[in-house]
PDB file of N, CA and C in Angstrom:
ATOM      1  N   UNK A   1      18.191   0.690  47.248  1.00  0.00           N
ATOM      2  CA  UNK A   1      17.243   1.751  46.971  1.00  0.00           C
ATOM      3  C   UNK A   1      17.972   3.069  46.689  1.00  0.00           C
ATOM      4  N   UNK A   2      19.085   3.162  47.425  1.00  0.00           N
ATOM      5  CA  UNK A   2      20.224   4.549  47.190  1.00  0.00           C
ATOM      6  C   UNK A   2      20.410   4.841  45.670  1.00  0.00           C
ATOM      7  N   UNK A   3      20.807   3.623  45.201  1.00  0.00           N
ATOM      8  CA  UNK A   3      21.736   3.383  44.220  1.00  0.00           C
ATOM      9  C   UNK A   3      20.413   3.397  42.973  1.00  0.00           C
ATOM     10  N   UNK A   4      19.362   2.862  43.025  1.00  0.00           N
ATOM     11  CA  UNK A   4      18.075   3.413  42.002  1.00  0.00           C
ATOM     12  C   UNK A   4      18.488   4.527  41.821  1.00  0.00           C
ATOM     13  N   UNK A   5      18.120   5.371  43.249  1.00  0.00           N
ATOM     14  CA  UNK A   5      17.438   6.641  43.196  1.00  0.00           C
ATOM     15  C   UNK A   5      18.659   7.483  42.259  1.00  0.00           C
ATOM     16  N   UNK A   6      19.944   7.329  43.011  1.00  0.00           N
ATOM     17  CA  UNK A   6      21.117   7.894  42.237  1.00  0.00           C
ATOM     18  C   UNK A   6      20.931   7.835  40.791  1.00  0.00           C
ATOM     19  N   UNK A   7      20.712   6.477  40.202  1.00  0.00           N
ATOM     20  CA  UNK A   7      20.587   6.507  38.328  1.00  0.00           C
ATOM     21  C   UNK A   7      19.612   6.770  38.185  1.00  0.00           C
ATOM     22  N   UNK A   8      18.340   6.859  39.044  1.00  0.00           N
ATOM     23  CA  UNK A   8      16.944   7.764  38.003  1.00  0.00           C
ATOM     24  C   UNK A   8      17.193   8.991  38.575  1.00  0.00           C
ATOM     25  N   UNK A   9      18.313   9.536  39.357  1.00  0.00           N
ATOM     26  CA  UNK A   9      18.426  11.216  38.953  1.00  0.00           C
ATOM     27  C   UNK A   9      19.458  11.646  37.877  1.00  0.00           C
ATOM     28  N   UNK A  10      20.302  10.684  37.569  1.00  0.00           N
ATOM     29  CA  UNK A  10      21.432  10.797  36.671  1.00  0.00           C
ATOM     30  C   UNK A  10      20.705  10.709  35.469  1.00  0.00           C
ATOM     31  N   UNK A  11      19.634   9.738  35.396  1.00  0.00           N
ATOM     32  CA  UNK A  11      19.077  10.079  33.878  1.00  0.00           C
ATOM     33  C   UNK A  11      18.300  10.884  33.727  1.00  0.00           C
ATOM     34  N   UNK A  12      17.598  11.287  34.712  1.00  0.00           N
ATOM     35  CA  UNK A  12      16.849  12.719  34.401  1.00  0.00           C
ATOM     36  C   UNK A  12      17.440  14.000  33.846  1.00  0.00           C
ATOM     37  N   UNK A  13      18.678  13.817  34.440  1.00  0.00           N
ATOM     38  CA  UNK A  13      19.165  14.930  34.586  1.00  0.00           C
ATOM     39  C   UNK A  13      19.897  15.075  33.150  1.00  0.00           C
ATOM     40  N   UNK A  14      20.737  13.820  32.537  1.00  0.00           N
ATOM     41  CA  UNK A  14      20.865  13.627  31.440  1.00  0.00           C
ATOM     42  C   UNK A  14      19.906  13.626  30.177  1.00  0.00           C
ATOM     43  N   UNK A  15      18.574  12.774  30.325  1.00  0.00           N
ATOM     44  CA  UNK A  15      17.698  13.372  29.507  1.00  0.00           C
ATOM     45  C   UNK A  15      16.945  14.786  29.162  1.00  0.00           C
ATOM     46  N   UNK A  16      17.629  15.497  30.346  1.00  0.00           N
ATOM     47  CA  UNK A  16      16.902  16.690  30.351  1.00  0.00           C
ATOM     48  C   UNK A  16      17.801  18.103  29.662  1.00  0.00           C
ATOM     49  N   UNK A  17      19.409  17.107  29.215  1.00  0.00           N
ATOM     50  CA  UNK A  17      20.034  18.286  28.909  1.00  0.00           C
ATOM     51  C   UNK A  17      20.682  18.281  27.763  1.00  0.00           C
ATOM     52  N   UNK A  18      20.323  17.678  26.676  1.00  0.00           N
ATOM     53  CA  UNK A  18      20.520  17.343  25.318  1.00  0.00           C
ATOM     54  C   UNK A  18      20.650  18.437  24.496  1.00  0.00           C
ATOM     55  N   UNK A  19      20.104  18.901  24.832  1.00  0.00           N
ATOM     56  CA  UNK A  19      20.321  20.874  23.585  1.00  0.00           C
ATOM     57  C   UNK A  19      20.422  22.091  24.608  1.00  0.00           C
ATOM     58  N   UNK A  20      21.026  22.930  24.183  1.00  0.00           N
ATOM     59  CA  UNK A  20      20.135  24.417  24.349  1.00  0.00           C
ATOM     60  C   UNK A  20      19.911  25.062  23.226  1.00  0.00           C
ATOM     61  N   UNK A  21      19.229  26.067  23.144  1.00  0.00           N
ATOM     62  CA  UNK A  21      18.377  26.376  22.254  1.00  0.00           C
ATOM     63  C   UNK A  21      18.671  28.475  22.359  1.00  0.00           C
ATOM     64  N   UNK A  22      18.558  28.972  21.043  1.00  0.00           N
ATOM     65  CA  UNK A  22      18.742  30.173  20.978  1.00  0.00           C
ATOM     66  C   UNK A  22      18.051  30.716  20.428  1.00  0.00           C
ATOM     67  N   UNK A  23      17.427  31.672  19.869  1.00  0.00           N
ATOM     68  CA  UNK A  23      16.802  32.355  18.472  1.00  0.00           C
ATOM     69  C   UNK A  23      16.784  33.791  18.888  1.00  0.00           C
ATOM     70  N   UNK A  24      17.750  34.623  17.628  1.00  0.00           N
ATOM     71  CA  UNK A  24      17.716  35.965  18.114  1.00  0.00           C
ATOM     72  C   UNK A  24      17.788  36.728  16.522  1.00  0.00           C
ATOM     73  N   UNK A  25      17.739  37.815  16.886  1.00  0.00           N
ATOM     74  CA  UNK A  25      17.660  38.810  15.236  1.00  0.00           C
ATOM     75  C   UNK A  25      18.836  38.586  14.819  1.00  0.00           C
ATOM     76  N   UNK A  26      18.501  37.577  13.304  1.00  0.00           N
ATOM     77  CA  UNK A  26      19.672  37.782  12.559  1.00  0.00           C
ATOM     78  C   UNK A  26      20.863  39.721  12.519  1.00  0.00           C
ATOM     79  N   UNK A  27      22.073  38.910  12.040  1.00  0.00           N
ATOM     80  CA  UNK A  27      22.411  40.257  11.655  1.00  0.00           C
ATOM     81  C   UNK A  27      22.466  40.062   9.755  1.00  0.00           C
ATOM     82  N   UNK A  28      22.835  41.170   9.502  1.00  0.00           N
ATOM     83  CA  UNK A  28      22.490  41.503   8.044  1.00  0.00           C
ATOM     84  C   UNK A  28      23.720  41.929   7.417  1.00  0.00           C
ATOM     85  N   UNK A  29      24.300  41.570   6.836  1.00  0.00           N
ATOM     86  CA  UNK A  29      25.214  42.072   5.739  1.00  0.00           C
ATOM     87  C   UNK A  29      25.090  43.054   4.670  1.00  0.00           C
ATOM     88  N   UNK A  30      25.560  44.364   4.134  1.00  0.00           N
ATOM     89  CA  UNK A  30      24.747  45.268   3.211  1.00  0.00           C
ATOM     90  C   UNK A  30      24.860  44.366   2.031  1.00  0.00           C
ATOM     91  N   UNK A  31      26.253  43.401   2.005  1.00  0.00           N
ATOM     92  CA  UNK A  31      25.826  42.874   0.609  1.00  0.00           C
ATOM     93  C   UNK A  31      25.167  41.987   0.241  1.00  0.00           C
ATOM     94  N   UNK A  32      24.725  41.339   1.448  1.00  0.00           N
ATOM     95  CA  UNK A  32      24.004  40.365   1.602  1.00  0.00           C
ATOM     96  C   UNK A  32      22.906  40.033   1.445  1.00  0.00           C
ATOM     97  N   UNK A  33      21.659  41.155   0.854  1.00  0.00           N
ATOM     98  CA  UNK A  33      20.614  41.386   1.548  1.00  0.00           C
ATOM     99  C   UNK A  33      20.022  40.205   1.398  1.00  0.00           C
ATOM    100  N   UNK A  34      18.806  39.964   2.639  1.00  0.00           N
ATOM    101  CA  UNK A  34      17.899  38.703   2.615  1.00  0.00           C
ATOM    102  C   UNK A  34      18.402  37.418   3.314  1.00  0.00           C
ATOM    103  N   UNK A  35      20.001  37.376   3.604  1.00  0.00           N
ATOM    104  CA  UNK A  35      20.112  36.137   4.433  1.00  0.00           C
ATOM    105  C   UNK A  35      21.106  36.502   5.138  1.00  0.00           C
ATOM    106  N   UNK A  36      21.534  35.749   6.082  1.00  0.00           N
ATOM    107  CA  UNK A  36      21.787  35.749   7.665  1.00  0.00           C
ATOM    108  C   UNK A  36      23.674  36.258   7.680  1.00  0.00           C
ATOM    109  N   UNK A  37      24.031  36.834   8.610  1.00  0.00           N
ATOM    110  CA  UNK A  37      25.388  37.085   8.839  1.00  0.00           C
ATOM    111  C   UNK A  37      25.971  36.672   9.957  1.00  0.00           C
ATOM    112  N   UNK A  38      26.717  35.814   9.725  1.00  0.00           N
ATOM    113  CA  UNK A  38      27.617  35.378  11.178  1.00  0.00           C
ATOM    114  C   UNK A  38      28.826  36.276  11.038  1.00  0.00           C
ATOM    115  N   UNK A  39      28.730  37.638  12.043  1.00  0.00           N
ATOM    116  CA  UNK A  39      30.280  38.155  12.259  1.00  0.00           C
ATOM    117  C   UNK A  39      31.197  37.620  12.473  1.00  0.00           C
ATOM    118  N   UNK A  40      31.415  36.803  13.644  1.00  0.00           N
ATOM    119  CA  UNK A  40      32.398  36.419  14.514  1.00  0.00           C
ATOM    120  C   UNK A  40      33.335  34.974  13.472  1.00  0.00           C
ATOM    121  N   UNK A  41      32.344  34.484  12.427  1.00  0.00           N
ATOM    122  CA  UNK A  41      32.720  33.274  11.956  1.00  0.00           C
ATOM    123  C   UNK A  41      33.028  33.613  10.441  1.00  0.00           C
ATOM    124  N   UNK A  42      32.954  35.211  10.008  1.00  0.00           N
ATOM    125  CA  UNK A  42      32.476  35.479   8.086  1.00  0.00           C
ATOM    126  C   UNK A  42      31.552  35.006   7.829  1.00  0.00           C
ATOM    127  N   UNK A  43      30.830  34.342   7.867  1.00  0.00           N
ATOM    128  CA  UNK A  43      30.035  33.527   7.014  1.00  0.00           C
ATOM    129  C   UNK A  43      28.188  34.457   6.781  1.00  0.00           C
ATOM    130  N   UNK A  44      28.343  33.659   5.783  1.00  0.00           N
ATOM    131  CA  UNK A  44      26.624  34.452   4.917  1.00  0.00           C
ATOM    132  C   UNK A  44      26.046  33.162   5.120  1.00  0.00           C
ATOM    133  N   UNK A  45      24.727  33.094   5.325  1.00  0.00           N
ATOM    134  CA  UNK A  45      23.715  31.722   5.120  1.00  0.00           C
ATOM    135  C   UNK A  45      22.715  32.187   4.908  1.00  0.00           C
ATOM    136  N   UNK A  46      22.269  31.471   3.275  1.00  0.00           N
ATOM    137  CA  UNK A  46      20.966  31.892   2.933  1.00  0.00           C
ATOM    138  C   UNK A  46      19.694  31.505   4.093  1.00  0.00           C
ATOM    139  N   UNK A  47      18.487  31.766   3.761  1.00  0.00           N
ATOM    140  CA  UNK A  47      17.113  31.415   4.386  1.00  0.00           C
ATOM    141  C   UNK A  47      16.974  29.972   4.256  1.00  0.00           C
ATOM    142  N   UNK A  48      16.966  29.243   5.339  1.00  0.00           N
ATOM    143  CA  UNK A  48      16.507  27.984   5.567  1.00  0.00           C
ATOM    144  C   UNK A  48      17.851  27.081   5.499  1.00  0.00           C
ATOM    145  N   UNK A  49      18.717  27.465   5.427  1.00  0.00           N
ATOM    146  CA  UNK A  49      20.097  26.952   5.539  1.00  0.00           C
ATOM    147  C   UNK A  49      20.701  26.552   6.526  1.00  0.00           C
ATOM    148  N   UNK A  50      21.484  25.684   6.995  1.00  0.00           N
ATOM    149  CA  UNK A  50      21.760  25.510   8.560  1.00  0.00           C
ATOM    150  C   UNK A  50      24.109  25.340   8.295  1.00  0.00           C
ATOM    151  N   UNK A  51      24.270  25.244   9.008  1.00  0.00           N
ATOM    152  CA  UNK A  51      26.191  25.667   9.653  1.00  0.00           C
ATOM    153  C   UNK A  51      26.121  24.846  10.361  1.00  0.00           C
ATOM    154  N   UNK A  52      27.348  24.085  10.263  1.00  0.00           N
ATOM    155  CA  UNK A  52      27.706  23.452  11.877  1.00  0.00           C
ATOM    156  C   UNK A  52      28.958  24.127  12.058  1.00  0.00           C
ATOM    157  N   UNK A  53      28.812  24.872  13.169  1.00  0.00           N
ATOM    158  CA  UNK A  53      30.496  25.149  13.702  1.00  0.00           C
ATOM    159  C   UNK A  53      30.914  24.400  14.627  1.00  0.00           C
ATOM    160  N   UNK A  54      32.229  23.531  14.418  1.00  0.00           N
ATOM    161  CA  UNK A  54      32.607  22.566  15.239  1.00  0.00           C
ATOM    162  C   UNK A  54      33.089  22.988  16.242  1.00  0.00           C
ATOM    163  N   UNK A  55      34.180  24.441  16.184  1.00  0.00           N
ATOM    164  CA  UNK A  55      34.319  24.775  16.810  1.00  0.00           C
ATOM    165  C   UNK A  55      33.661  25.154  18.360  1.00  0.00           C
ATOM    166  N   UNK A  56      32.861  25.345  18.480  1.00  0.00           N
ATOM    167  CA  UNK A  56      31.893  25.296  19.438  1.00  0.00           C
ATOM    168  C   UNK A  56      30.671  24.254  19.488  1.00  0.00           C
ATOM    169  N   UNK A  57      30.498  23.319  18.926  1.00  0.00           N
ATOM    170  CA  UNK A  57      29.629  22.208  18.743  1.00  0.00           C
ATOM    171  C   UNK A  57      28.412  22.819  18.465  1.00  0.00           C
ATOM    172  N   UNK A  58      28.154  23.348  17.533  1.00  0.00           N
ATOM    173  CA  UNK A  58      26.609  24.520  17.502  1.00  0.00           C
ATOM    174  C   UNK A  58      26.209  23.824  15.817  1.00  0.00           C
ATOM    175  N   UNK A  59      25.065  24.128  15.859  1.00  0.00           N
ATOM    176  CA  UNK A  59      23.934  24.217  14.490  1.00  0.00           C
ATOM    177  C   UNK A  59      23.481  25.496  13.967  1.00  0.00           C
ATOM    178  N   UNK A  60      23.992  26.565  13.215  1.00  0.00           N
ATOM    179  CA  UNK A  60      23.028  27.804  13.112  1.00  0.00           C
ATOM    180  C   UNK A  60      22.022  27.526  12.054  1.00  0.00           C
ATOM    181  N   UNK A  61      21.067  27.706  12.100  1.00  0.00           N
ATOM    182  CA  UNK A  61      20.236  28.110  11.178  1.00  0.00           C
ATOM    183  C   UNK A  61      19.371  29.704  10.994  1.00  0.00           C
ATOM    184  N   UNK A  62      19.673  30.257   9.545  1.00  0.00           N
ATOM    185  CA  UNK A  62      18.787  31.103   9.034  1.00  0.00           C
ATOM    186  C   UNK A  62      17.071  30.798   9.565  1.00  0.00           C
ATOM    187  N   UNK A  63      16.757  31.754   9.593  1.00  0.00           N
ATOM    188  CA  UNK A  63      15.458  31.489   9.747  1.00  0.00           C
ATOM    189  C   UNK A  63      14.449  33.104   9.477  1.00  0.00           C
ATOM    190  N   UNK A  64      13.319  32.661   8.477  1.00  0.00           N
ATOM    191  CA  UNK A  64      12.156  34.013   8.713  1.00  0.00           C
ATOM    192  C   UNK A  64      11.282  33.821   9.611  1.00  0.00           C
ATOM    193  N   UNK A  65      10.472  35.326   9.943  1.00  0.00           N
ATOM    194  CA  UNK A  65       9.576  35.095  11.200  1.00  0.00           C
ATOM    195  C   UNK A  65       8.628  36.371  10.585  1.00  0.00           C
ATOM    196  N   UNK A  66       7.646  36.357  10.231  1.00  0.00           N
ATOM    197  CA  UNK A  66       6.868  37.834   9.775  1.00  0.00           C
ATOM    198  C   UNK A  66       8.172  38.864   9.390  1.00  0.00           C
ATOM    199  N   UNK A  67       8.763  38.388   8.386  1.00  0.00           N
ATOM    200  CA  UNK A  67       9.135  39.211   7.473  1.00  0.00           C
ATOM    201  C   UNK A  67      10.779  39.619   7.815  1.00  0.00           C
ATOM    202  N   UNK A  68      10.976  39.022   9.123  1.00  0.00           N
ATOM    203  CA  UNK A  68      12.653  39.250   9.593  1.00  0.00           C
ATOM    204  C   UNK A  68      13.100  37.998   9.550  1.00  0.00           C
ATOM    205  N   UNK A  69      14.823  38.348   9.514  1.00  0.00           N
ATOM    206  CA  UNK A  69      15.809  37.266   9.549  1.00  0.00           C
ATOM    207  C   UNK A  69      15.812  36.902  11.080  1.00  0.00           C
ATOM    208  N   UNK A  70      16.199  35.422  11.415  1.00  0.00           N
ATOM    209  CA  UNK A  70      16.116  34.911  12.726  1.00  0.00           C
ATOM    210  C   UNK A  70      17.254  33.906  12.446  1.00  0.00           C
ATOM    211  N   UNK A  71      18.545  33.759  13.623  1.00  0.00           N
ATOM    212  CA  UNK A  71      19.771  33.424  13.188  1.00  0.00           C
ATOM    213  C   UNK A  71      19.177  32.061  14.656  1.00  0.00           C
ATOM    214  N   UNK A  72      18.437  30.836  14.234  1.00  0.00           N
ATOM    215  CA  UNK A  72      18.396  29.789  16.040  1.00  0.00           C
ATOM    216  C   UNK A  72      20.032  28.926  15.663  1.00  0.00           C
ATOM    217  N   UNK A  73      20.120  29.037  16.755  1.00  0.00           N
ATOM    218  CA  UNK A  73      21.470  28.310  17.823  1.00  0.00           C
ATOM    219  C   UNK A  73      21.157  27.139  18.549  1.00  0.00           C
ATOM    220  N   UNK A  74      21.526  25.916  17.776  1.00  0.00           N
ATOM    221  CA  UNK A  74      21.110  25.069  18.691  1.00  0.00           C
ATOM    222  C   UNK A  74      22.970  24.564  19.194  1.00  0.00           C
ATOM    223  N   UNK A  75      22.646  24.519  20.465  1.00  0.00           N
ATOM    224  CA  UNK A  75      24.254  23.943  21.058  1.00  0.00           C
ATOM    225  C   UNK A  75      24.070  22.372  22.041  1.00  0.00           C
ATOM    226  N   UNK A  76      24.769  22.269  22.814  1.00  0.00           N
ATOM    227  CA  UNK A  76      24.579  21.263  23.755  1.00  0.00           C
ATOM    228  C   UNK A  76      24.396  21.739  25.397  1.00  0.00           C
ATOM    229  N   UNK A  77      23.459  20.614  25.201  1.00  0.00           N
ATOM    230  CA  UNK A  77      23.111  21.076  27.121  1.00  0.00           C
ATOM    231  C   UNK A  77      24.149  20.997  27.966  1.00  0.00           C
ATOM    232  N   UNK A  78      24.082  21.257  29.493  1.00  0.00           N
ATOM    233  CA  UNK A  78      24.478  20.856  30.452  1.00  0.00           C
ATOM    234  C   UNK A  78      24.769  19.975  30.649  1.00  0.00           C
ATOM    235  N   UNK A  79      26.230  19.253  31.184  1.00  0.00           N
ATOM    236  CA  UNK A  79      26.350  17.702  31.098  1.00  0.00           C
ATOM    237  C   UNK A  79      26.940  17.918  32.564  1.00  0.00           C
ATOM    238  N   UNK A  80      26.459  17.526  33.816  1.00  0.00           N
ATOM    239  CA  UNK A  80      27.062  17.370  35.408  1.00  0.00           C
ATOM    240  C   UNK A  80      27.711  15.982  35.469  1.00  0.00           C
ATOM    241  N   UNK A  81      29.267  16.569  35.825  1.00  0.00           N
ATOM    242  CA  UNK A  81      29.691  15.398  36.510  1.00  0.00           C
ATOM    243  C   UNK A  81      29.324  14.376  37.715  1.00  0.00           C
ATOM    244  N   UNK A  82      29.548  12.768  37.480  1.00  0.00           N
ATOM    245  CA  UNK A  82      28.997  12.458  38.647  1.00  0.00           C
ATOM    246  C   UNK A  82      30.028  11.501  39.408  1.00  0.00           C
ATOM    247  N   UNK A  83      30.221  10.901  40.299  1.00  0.00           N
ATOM    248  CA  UNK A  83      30.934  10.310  41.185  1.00  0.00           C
ATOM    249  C   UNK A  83      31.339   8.804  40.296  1.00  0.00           C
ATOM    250  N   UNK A  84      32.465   8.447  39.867  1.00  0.00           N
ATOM    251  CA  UNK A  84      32.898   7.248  38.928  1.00  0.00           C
ATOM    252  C   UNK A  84      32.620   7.851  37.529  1.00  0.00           C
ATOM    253  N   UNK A  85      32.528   9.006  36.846  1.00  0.00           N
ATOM    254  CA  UNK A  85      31.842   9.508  35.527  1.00  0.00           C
ATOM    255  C   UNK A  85      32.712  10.229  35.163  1.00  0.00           C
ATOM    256  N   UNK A  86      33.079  10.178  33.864  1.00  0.00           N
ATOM    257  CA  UNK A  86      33.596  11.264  33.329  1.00  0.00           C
ATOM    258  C   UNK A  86      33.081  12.017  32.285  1.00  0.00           C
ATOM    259  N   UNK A  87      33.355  13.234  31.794  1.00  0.00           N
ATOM    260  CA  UNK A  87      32.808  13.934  30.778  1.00  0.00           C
ATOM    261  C   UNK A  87      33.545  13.840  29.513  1.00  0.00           C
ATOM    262  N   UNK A  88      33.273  13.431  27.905  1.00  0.00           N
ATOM    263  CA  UNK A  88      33.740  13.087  27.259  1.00  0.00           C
ATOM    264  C   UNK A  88      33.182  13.794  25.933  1.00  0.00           C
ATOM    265  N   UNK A  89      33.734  14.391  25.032  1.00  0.00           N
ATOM    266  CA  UNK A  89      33.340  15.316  24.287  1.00  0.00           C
ATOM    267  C   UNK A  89      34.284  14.805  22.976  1.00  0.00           C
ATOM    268  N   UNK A  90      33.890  15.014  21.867  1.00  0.00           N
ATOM    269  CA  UNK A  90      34.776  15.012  20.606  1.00  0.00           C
ATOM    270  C   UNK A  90      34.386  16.010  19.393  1.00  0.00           C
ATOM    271  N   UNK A  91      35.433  17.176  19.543  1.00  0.00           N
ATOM    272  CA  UNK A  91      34.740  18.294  18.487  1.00  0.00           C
ATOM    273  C   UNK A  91      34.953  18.239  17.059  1.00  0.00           C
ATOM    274  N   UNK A  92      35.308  17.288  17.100  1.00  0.00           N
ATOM    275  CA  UNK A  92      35.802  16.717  15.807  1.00  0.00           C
ATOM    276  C   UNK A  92      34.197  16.544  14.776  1.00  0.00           C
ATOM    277  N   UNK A  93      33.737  15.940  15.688  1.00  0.00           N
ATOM    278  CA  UNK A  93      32.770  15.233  14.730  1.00  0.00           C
ATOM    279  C   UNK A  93      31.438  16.482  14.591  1.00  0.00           C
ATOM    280  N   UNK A  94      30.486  16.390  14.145  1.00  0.00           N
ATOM    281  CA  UNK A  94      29.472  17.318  13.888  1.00  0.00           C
ATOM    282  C   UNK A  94      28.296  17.505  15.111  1.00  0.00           C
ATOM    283  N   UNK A  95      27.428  18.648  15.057  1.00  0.00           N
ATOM    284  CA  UNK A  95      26.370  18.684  16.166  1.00  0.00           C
ATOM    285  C   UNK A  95      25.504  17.684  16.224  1.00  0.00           C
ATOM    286  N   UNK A  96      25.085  17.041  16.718  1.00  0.00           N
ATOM    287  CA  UNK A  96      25.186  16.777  18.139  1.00  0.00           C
ATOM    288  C   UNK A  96      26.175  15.960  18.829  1.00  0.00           C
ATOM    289  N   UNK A  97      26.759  14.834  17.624  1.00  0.00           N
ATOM    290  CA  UNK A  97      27.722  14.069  18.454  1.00  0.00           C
ATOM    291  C   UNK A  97      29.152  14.627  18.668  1.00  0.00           C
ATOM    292  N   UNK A  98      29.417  16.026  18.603  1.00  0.00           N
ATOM    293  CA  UNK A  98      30.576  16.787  19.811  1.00  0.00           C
ATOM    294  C   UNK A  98      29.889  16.907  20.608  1.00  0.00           C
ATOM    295  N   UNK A  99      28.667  16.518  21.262  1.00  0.00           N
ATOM    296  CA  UNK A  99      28.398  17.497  22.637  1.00  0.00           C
ATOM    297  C   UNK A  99      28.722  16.575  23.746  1.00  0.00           C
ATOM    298  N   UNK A 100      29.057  17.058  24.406  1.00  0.00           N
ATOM    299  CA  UNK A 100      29.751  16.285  25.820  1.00  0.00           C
ATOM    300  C   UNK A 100      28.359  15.383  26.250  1.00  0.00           C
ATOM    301  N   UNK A 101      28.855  14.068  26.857  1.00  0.00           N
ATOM    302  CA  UNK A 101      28.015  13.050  27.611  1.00  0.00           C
ATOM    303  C   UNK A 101      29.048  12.377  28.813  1.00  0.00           C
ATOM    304  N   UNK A 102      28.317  11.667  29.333  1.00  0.00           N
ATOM    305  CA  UNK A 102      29.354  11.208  30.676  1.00  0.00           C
ATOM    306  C   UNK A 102      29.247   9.956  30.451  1.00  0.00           C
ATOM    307  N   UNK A 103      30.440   8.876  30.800  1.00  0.00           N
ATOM    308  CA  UNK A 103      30.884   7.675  30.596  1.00  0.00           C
ATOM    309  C   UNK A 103      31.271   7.383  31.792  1.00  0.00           C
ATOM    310  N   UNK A 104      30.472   6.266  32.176  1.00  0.00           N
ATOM    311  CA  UNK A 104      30.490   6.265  33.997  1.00  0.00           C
ATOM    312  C   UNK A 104      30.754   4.395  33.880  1.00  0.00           C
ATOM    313  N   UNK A 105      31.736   4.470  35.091  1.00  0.00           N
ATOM    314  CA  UNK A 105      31.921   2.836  35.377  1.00  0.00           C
ATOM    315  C   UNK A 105      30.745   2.347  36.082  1.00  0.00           C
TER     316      UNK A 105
END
């Protein structure tokens, strides 16, 4: 009964942490006008356009909202280590499959 309870909290806890989620005021470029500015990365992205930066395992997408730019961030959830589990990540590959999951004996 231990050992249930242990894997239906391990999968809860795993199903429950698959993304996080962002959405904030684009920034704006003067030469840019009309679509989205990532400082930190250079990059311009038109409206409705999406980025994967591997570097950080993220999705940006452009986005409008009544008439403003909206830059959502989707990244990866929370992944808790558990007892025989390890955490296993590959940034190699694109969002979602860099985001860390646990590989448990």
């Amino acid at each position: 009964m231990a050992s249930l309870l242990r894997i239906l909290s391990l999968l809860a806890v795993v199903g429950a942490s698959f993304a996080a989620a962002y959405i904030g005021p684009a920034e704006v470029h003067k030469d840019f006008p009309g679509k989205c500015y990532i400082a930190s990365i250079g990059a311009v992205l038109p409206l409705g356009y999406s980025l994967q930066v591997r570097s950080v395992c993220e999705t940006k997408t452009c986005i409008e909202q009544s008439g403003d730019l909206y830059l959502e961030e989707i990244g990866c959830g929370l992944v808790v280590q558990y007892e025989n589990c390890r955490v296993v990540e590959d940034k190699s590959k694109p969002h979602p499959y860099c985001c860390p999951n646990l590989e448990c004996n």
